[in-house]
Protein backbone atom coordinates (compact mmCIF):
# COMPACT_ATOMS: atom_id res chain seq x y z
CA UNK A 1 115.64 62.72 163.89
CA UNK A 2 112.10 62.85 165.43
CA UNK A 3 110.94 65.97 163.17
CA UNK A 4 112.46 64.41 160.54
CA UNK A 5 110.46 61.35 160.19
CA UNK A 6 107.47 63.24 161.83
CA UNK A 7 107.55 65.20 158.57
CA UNK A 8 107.35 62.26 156.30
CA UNK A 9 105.02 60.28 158.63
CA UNK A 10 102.78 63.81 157.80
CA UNK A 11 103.51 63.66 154.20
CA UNK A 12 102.97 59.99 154.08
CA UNK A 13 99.36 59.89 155.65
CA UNK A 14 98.23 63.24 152.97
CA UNK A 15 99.89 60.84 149.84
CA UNK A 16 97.87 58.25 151.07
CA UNK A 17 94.67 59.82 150.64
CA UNK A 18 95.84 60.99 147.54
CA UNK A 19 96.54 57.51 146.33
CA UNK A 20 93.30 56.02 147.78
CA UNK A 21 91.55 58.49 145.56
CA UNK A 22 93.77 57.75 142.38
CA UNK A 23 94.39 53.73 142.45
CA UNK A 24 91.21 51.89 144.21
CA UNK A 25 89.09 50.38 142.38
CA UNK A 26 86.44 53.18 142.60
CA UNK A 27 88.14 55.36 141.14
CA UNK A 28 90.64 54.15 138.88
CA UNK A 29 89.69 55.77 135.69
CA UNK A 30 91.43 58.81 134.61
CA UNK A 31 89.93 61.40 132.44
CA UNK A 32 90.27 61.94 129.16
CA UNK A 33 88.57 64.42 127.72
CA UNK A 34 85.87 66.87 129.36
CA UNK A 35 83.38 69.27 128.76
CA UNK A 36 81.82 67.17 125.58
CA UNK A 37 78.56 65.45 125.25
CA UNK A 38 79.52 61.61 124.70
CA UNK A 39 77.20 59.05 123.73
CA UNK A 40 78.82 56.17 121.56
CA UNK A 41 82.46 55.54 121.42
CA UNK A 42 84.78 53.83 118.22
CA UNK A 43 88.14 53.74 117.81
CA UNK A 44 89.96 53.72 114.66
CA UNK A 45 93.61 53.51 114.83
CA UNK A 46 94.90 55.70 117.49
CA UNK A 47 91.98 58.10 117.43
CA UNK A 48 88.81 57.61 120.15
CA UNK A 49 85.82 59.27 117.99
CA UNK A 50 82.97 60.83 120.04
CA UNK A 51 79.80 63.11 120.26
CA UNK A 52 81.44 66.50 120.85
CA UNK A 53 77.96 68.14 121.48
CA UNK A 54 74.21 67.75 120.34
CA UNK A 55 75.26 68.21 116.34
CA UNK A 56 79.54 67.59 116.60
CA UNK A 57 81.94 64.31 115.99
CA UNK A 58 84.98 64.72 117.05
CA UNK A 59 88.08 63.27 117.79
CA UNK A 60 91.60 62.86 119.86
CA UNK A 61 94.62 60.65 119.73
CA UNK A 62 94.38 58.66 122.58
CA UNK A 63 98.18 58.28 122.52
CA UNK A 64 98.78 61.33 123.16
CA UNK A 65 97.91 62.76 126.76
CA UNK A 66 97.75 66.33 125.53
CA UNK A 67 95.83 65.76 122.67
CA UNK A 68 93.41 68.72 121.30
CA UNK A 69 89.75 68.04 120.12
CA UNK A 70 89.73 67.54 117.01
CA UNK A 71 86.65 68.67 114.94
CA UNK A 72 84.87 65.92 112.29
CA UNK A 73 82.01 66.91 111.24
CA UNK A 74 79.08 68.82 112.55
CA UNK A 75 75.55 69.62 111.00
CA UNK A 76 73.37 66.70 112.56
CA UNK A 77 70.96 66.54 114.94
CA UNK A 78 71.23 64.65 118.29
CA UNK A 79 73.83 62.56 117.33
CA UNK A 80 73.94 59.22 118.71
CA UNK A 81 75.12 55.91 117.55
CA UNK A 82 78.35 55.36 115.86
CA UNK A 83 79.71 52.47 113.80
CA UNK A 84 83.41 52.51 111.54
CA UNK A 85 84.05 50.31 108.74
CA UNK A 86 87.40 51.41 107.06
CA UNK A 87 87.23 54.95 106.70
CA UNK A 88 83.73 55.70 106.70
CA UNK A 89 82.48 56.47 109.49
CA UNK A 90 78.39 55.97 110.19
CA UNK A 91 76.43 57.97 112.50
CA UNK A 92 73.17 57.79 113.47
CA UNK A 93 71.10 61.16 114.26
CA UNK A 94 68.03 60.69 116.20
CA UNK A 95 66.29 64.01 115.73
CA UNK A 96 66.55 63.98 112.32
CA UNK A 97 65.03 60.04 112.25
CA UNK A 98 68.71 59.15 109.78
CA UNK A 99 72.02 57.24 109.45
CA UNK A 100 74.49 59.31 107.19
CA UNK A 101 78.34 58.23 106.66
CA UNK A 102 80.72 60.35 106.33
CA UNK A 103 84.33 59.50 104.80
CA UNK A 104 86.98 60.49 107.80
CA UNK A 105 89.66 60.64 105.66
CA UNK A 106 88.29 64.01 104.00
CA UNK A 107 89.16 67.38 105.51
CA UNK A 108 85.35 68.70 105.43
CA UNK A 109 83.56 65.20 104.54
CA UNK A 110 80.58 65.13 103.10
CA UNK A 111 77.52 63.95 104.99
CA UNK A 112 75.35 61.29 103.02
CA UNK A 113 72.39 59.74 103.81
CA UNK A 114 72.11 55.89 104.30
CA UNK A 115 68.96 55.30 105.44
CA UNK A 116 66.04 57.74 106.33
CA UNK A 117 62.73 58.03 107.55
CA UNK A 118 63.73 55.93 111.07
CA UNK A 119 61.76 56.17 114.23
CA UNK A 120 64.28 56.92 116.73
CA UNK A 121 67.49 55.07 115.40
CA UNK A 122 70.07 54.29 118.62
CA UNK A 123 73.06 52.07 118.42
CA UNK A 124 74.65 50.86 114.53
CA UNK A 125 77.11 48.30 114.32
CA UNK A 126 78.82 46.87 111.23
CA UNK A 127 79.10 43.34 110.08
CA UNK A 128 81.34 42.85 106.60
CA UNK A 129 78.67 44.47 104.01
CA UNK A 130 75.97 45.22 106.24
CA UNK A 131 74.72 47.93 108.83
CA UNK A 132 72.89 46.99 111.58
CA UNK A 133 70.87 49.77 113.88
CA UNK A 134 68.35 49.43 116.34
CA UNK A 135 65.40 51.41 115.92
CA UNK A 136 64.15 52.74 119.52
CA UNK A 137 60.24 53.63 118.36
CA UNK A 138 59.39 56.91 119.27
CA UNK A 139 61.53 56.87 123.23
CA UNK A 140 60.36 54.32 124.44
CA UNK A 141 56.41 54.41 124.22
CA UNK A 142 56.64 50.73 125.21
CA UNK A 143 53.76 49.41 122.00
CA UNK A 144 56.15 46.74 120.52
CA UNK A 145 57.47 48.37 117.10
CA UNK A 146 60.92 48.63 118.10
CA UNK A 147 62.96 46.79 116.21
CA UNK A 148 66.35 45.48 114.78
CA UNK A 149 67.13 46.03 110.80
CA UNK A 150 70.23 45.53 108.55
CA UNK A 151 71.16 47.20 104.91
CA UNK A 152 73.95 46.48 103.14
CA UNK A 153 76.01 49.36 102.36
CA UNK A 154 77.84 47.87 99.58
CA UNK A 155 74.90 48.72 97.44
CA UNK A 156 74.10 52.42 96.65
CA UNK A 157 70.35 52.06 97.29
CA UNK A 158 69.66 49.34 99.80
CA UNK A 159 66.36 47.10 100.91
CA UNK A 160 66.19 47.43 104.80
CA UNK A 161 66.05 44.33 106.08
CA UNK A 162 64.44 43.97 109.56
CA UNK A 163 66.35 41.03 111.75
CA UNK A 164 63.80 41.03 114.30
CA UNK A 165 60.87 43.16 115.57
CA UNK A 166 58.34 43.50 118.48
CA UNK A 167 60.96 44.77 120.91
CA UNK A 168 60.18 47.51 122.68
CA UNK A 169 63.10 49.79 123.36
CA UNK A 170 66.04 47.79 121.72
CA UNK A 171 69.26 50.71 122.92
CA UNK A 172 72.53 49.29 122.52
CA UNK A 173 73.81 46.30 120.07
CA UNK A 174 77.07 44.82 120.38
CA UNK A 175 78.19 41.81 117.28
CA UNK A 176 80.51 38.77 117.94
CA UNK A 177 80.77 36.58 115.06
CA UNK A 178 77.11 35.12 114.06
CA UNK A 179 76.01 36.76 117.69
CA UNK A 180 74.10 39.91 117.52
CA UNK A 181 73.89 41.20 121.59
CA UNK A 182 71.57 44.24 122.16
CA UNK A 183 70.50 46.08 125.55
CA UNK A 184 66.64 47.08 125.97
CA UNK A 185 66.15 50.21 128.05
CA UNK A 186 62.76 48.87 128.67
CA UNK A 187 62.40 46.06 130.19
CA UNK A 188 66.40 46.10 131.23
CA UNK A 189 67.54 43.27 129.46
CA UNK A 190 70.62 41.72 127.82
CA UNK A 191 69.18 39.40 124.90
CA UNK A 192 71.06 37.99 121.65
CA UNK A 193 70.06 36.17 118.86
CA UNK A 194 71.99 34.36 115.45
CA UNK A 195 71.85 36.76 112.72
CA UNK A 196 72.29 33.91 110.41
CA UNK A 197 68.78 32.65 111.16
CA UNK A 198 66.13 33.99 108.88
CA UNK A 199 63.71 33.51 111.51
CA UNK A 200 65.69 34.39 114.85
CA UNK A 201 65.32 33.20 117.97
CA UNK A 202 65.84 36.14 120.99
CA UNK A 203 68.10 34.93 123.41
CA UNK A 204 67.51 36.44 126.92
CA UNK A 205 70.96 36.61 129.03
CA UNK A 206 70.11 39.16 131.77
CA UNK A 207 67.93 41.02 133.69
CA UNK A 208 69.55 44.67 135.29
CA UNK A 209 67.80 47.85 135.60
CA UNK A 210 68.94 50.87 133.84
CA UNK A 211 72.06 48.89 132.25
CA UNK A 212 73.40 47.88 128.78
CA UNK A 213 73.88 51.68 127.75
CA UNK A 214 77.13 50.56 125.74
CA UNK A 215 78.93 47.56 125.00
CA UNK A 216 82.40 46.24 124.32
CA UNK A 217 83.74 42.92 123.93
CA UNK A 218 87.33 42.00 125.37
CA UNK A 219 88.02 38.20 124.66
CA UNK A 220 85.31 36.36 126.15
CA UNK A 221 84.50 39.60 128.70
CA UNK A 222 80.98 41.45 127.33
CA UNK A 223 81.50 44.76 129.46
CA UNK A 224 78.28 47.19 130.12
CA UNK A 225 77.37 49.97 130.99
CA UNK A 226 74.50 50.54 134.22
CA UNK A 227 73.67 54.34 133.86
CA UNK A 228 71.73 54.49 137.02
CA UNK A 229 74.12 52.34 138.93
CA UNK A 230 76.95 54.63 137.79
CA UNK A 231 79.41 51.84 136.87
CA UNK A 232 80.56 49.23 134.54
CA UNK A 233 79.82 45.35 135.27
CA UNK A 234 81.10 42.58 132.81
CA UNK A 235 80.07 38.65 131.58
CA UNK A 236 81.91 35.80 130.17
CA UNK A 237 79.31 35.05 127.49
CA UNK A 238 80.77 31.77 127.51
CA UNK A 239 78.87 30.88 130.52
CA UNK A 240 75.30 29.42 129.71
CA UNK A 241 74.54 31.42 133.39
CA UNK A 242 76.80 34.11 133.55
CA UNK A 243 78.21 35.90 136.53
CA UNK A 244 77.78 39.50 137.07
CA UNK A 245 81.32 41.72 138.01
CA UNK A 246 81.51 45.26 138.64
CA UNK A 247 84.55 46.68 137.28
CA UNK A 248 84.77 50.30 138.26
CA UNK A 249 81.70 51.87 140.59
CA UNK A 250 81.39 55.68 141.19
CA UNK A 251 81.09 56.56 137.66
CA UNK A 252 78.57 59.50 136.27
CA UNK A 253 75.67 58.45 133.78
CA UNK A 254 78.30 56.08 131.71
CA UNK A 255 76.68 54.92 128.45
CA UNK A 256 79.02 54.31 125.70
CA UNK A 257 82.24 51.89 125.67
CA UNK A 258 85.35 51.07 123.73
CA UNK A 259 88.64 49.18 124.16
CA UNK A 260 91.40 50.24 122.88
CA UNK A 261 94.70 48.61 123.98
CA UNK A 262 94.47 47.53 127.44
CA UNK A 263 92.19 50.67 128.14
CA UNK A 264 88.58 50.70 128.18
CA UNK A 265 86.76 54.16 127.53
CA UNK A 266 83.99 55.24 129.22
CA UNK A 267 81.36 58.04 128.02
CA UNK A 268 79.68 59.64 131.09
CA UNK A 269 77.13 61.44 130.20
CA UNK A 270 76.32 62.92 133.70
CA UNK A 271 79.82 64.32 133.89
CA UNK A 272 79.94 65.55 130.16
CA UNK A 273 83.50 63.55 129.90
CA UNK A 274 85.25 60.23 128.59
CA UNK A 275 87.12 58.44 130.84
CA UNK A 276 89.35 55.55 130.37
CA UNK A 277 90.19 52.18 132.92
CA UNK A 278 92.80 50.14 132.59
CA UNK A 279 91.50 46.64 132.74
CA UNK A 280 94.66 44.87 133.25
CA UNK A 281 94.62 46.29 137.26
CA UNK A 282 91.91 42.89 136.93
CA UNK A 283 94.58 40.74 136.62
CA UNK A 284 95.62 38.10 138.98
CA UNK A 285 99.09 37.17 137.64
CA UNK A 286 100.15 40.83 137.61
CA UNK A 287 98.55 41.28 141.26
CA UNK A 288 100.94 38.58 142.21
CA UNK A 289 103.56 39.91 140.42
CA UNK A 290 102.90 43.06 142.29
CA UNK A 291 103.83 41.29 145.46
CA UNK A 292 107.58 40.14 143.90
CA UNK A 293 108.59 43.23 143.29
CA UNK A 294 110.59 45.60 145.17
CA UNK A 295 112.31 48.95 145.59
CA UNK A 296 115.87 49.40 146.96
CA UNK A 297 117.20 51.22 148.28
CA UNK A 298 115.40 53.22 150.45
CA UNK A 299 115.94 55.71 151.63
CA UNK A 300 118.62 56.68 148.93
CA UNK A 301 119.86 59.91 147.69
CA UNK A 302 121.46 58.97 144.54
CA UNK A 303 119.05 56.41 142.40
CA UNK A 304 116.21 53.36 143.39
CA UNK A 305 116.46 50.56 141.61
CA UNK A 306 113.39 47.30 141.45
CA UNK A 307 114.17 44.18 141.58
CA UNK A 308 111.18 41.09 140.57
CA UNK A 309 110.52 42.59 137.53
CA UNK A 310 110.31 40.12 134.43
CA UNK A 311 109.93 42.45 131.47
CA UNK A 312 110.44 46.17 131.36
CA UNK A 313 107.39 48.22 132.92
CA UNK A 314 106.46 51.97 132.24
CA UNK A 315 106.69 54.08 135.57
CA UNK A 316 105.74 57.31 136.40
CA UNK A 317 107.08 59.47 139.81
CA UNK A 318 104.72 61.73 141.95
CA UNK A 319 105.61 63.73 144.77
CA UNK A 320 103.95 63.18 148.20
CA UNK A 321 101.10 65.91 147.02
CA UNK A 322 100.15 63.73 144.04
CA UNK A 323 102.09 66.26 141.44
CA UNK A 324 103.86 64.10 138.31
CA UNK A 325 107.65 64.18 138.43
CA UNK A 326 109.54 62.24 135.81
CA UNK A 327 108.37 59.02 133.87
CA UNK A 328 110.13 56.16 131.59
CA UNK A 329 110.49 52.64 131.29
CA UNK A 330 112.26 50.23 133.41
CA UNK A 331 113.35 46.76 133.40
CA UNK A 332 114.65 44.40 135.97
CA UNK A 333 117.68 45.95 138.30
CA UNK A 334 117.75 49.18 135.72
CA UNK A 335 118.67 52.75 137.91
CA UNK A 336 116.31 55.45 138.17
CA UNK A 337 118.50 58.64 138.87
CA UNK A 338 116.80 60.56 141.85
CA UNK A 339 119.66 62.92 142.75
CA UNK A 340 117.45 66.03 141.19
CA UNK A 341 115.05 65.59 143.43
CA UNK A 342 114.39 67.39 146.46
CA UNK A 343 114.12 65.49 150.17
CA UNK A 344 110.93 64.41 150.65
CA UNK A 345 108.77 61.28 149.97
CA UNK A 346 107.74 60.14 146.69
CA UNK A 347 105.92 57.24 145.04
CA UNK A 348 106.83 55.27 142.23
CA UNK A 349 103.54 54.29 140.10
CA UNK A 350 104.35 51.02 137.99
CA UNK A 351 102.13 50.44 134.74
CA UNK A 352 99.07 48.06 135.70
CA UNK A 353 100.63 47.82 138.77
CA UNK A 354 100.35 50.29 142.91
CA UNK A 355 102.30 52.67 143.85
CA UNK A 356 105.51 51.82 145.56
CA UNK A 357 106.73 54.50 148.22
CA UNK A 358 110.33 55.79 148.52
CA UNK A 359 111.94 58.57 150.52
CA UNK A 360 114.69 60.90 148.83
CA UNK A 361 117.39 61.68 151.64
């Protein structure tokens, strides 16, 4: 009886480690994709579109966990910002000093140009007819001319507007109703301003160094990037003095962002990957739903059951080593069948939720 719990006690302390290194908080994202150069990130239906590499869009189905690469288009030159409005897709190429579109319905689409002759275009965003992209003036040479324009791309051959100018590095740009948020890599600021004004007035939120790489907008939640803080931090821009959280720490060079679901996707740069977080682990009512629920029985060697659940949850099964065993769905008092598996101890990962331990006798 001694060896035998001496075994699991063993098996026990190496799952724990595992689990420390899967579920807390820094390091709670799992990877998506790797080996790819990501800058921007949009979603469009089920598929997460990316920078592949220096000249590549590409894309996967983010529903699917063993979902191939998918090539878009290639042909550009430092690709960088990226902005969807139905099924065009606009991308901004700093190299070649252009925003093209491409239509991502199209096998091989054809690139067209939208707007040339740009000093150092970053981030585009859309807004019903227009385009909005930040011009970064020649990386960040700190003289003024950056500045923030708009065409509209109803029109086959559009005036640029410029919304505001006499930034100096204006990076990222993020638009909530009449708000237009932007990130400057010089000066590391978060600043907004009405883009219904004619004469706008800047906004300054906050002051972070080496942040607002990306942004995405959850509800009231403005999440950014902090490249040389490797990790994301979020606002409520609600508040007229907003609060500062870190989300997930221990990141590599993340820059670009997007929510999809309940998932927020991370590009890191440094680690040539995407990542994703699920942002419901920030949840207070399911962290005290967490503490309602339980497993019985246990030890079993015919099926676990959980009890405290109040709507079916997806699960997935590892074994002590941190190797994936079975998943499904479950739902309040609902058998899991464990008479397949082989003695040992194994957890029981809940959606949104920590890992619940059970031996198999």
């Amino acid at each position: 009886m001694k060896l035998f719990y001496f075994k699991y006690l063993t098996a026990f302390i190496i799952a724990t480690v595992f689990l420390f290194f899967c579920y807390n908080t820094n390091a709670q994202t799992t990877d998506v994709v790797s080996g790819i150069q990501p800058t921007d990130l949009v979603i469009n239906g089920d598929y997460l579109y990316f920078r592949s590499d220096y000249n590549t869009i590409s894309k996967i189905d983010v529903t699917d966990e063993e979902s191939e690469i998918i090539e878009v288009s290639t042909g550009l030159d430092n690709v960088w910002g990226l902005a969807l409005n139905a099924n065009e897709l606009y991308i901004s190429s700093l190299d070649l000093g252009k925003i093209v579109k491409i239509d991502i319905t199209e096998t091989s689409p054809t690139i067209i140009d939208i707007a040339t002759g740009l000093n150092g275009p970053q981030d585009i965003e859309t807004q019903g007819n227009y385009l909005y992209y930040a011009e970064y003036n020649t990386f960040g040479n700190g003289n003024g001319n950056g500045k923030i324009s708009k065409i509209d791309i109803t029109e086959t051959s559009s005036m640029v507007e410029v919304v505001i100018d006499g930034l100096i590095t204006p990076y990222s740009i993020l638009i909530n109703n009449n708000d237009l948020y932007f990130g400057h890599n010089v000066g590391d600021k978060l600043s907004k301003l009405d883009i219904t004004e004619s004469t706008p007035n800047v906004e300054d939120i906050l002051t972070i160094t080496d942040a607002f790489f990306g942004l995405a907008l959850n509800g009231d939640d403005l999440y950014f990037s902090n490249f040389s803080g490797n990790k994301i931090s979020k606002i409520n821009i609600t508040e007229s003095t907003p609060t500062v959280t870190d989300v997930v720490t221990g990141l590599n060079g993340p820059a670009g962002l997007a929510i999809y679901g309940d998932y927020l996707y991370i590009g890191e740069i440094g680690a040539n990957k995407i990542s994703k977080f699920n942002l419901t682990t920030l949840s207070t009512k399911e962290n005290t739903l967490e503490q309602n629920v339980n497993l019985f029985p246990n030890p079993s060697n015919n099926f676990i059951q959980l009890q405290g659940l109040q709507e079916s949850i997806a699960y997935k099964i590892y074994s002590s080593i941190g190797q994936l065993i079975n998943k499904g769905v479950i739902s309040n008092e609902e058998r899991i069948g464990i008479q397949k598996l082989s003695n040992g101890l194994y957890f029981l990962k809940l959606d949104n939720m920590s890992a619940l331990k059970f031996v198999k006798e």
